[in-house]
Protein backbone atom coordinates (compact mmCIF):
# COMPACT_ATOMS: atom_id res chain seq x y z
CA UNK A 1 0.00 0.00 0.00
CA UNK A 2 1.11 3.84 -0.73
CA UNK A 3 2.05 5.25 2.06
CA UNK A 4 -0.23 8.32 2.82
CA UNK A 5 -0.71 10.89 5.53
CA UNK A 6 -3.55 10.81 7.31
CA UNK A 7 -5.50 12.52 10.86
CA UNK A 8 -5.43 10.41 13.72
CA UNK A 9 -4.98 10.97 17.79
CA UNK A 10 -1.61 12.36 19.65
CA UNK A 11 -1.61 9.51 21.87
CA UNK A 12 -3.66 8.11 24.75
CA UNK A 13 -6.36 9.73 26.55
CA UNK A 14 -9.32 8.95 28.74
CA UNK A 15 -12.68 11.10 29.37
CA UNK A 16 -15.75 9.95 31.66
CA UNK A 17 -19.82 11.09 32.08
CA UNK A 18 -22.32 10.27 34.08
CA UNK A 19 -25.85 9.80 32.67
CA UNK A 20 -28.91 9.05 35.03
CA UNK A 21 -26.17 7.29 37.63
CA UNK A 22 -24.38 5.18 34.69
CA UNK A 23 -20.79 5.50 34.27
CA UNK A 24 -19.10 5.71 31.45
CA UNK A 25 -15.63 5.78 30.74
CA UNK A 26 -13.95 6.49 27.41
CA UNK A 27 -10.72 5.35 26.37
CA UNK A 28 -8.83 6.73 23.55
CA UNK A 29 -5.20 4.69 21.68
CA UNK A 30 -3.72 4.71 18.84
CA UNK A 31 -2.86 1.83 16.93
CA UNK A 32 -1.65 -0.06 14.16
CA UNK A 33 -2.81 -3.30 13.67
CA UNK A 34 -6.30 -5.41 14.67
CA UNK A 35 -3.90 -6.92 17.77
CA UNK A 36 -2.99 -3.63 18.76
CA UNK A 37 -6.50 -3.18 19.22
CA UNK A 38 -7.34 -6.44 20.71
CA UNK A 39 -4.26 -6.15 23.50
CA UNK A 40 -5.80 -2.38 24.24
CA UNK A 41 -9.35 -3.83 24.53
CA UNK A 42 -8.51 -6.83 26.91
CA UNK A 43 -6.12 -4.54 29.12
CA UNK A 44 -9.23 -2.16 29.01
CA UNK A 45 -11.25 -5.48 30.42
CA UNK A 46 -8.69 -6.34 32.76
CA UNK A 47 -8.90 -2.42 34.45
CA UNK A 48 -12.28 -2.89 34.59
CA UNK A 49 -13.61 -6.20 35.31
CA UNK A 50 -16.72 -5.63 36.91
CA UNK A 51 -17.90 -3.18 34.35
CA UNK A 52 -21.46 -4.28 32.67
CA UNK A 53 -20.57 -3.43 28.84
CA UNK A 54 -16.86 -2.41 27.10
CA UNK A 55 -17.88 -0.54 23.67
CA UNK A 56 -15.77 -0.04 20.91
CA UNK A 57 -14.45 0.67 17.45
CA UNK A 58 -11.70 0.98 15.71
CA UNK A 59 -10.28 1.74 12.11
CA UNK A 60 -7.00 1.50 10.52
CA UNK A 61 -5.04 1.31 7.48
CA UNK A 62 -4.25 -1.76 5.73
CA UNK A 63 -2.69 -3.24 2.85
CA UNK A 64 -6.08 -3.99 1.49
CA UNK A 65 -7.74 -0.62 2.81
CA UNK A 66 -9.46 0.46 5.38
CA UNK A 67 -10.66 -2.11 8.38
CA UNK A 68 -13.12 -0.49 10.78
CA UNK A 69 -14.50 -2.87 13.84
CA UNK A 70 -17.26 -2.16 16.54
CA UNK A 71 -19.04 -4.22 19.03
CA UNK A 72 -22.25 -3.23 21.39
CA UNK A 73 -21.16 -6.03 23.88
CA UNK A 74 -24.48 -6.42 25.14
CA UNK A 75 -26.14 -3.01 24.74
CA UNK A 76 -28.87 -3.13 22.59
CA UNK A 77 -28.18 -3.50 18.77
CA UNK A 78 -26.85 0.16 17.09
CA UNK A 79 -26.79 2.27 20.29
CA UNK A 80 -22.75 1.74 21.64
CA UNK A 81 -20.48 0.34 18.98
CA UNK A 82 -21.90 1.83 15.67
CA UNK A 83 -21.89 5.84 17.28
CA UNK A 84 -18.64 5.62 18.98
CA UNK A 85 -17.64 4.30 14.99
CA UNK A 86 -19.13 7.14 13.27
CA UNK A 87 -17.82 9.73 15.86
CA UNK A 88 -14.21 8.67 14.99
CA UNK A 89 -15.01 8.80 10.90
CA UNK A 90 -16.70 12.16 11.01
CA UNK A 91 -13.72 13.06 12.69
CA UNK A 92 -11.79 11.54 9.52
CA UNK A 93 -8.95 9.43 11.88
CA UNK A 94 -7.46 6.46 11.32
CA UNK A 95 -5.30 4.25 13.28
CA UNK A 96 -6.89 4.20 16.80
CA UNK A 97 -9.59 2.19 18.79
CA UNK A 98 -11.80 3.81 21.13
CA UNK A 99 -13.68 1.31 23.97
CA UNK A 100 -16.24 2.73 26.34
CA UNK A 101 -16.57 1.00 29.26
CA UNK A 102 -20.13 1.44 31.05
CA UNK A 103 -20.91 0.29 34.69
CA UNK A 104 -25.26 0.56 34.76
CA UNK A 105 -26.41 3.01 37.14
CA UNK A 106 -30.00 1.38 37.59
CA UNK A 107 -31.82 3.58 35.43
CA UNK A 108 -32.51 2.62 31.62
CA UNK A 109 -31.58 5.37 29.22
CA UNK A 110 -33.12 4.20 26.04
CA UNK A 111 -31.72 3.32 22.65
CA UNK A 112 -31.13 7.62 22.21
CA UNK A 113 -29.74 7.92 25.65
CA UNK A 114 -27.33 5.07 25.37
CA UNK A 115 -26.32 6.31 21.71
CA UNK A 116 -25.90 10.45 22.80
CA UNK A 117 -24.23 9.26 26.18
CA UNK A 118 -21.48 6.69 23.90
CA UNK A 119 -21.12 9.01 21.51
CA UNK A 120 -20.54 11.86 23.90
CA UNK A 121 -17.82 10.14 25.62
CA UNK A 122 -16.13 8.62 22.71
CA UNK A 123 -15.63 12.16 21.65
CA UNK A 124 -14.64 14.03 24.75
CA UNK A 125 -11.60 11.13 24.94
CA UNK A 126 -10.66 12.01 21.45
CA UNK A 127 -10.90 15.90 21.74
CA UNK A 128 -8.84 14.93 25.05
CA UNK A 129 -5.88 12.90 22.79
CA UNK A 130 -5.96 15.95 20.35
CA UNK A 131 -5.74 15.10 16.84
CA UNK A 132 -2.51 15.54 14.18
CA UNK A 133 -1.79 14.81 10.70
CA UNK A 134 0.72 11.94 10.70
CA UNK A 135 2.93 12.36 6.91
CA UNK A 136 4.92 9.72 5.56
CA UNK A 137 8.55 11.10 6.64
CA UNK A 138 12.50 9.40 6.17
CA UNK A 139 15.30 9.64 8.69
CA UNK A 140 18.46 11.38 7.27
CA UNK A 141 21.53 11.29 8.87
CA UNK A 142 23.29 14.83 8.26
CA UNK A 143 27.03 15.72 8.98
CA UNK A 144 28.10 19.20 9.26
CA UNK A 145 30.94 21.44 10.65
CA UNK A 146 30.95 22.65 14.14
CA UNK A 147 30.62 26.29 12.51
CA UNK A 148 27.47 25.41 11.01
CA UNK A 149 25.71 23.99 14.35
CA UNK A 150 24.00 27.43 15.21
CA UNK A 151 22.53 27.56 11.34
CA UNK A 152 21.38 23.84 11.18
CA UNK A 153 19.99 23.40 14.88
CA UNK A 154 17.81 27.25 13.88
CA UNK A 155 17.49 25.40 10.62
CA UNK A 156 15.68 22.07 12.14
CA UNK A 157 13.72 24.03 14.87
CA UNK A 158 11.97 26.36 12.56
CA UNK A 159 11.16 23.77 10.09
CA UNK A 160 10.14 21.26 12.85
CA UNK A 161 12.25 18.43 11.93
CA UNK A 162 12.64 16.53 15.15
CA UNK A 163 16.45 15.61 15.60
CA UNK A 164 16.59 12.34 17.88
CA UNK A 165 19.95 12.38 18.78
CA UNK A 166 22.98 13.83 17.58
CA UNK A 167 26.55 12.80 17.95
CA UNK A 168 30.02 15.66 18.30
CA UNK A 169 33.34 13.66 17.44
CA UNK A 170 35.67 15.89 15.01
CA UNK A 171 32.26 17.16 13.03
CA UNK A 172 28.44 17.16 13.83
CA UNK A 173 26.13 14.20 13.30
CA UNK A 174 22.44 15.09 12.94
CA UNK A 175 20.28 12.23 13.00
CA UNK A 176 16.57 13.89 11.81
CA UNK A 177 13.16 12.92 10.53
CA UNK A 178 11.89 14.91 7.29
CA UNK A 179 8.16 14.65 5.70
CA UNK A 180 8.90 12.87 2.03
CA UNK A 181 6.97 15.99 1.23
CA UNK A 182 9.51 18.52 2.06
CA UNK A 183 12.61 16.37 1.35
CA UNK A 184 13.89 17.86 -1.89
CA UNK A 185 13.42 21.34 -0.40
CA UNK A 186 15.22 20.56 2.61
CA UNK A 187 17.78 19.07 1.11
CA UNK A 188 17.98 22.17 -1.01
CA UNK A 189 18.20 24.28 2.06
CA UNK A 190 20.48 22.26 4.59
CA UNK A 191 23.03 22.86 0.82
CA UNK A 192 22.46 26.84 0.84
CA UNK A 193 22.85 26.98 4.46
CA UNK A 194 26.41 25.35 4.84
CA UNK A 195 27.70 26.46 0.99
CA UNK A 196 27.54 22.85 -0.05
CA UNK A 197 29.89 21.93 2.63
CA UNK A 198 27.33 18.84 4.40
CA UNK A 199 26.49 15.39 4.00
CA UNK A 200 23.04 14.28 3.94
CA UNK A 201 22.67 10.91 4.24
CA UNK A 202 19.21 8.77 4.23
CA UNK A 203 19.37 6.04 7.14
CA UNK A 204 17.15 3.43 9.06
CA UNK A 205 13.72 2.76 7.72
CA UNK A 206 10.40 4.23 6.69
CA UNK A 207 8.82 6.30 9.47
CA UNK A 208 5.88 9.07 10.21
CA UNK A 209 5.95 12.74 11.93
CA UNK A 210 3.35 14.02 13.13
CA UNK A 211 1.95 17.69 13.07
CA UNK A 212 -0.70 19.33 15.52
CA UNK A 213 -4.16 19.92 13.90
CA UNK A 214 -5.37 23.19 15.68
């Protein structure tokens, strides 16, 4: 499959609401594959174990497209899984499972009820994660004089190229992640900056970098 960017959640979040004395607690991860999502769902189960219902969906990005799961575990048919589903596609996100875990308060809510009170709280974890744009992005290895490490460190910052490490023997060792969208123009700049005088090197595999969606 292509690689392609897509919107999805920062990282792991929780949210809760009470409706007529039920509980129920939203839990937001990403993930990658249908495991991921199974091993978050059962460690979900195993915080929760007396709970009366764990909701969920999920969707990701496959090889063959897009996979998108959901399960009412119990509730009644359309009013937990399906909602918490829809909120995460009208959100357009990929690559995360969200499971709502309810413990009954006594009080039926009704097949509206249970699907505003799911869908509520499937949302308020995911506006709790915060959402980016993840872009297909290489790691590049670039080597540099010590007179240019003012120009490239500026350079990196402003551009927002995370550098994971870097490494000072008798020059400078950069080891950054790019978007495969800006890597001809950053390769053109990183040249201007140090008058042709760095190396820039692709290394590692295939990864992602994620920018904030405000």
């Amino acid at each position: 499959m292509q690689r392609t960017a897509y919107l999805t959640i920062a990282g792991a979040a929780s949210a809760e609401l009470t409706e007529k004395k039920s509980r129920f607690i939203a839990q937001a991860s990403p993930i990658d594959t249908e495991k991921d999502a199974q091993d978050f769902l059962q460690s979900v189960r195993n915080a929760h174990p007396t709970a009366n219902h764990h909701c969920y969906a999920y969707r990701i990005l496959t090889v063959q497209g897009i996979t998108e799961r959901f399960s009412d575990d119990g509730e009644p048919a359309g009013t937990a899984g399906r909602p918490i589903l829809e909120v995460i596609k009208n959100a357009g996100l990929m690559n995360l499972i969200v499971v709502v875990t309810r413990y009954f308060g006594g009080t039926l809510l009704g097949t509206g009820g249970l699907r505003r009170a799911y869908s509520k709280t499937a949302a308020l974890a995911i506006d709790q994660a915060g959402i980016v744009l993840r872009k297909p992005a290489g790691k590049y290895q670039i080597n540099f004089s010590y007179a240019l490490l003012g120009k490239i460190e500026a350079y990196c910052a402003q551009s927002f190229y995370p550098v994971t490490h870097k490494v000072f023997s008798d020059s400078v060792t950069f080891f950054c992640i790019i978007p495969d969208e800006a890597k001809t123009s950053a390769h053109k700049a990183l040249l201007e900056i140090a008058g042709g005088n760095i190396r820039i090197d692709n290394w590692g595999e295939e990864t992602y970098i994620d920018t904030p969606v405000s």
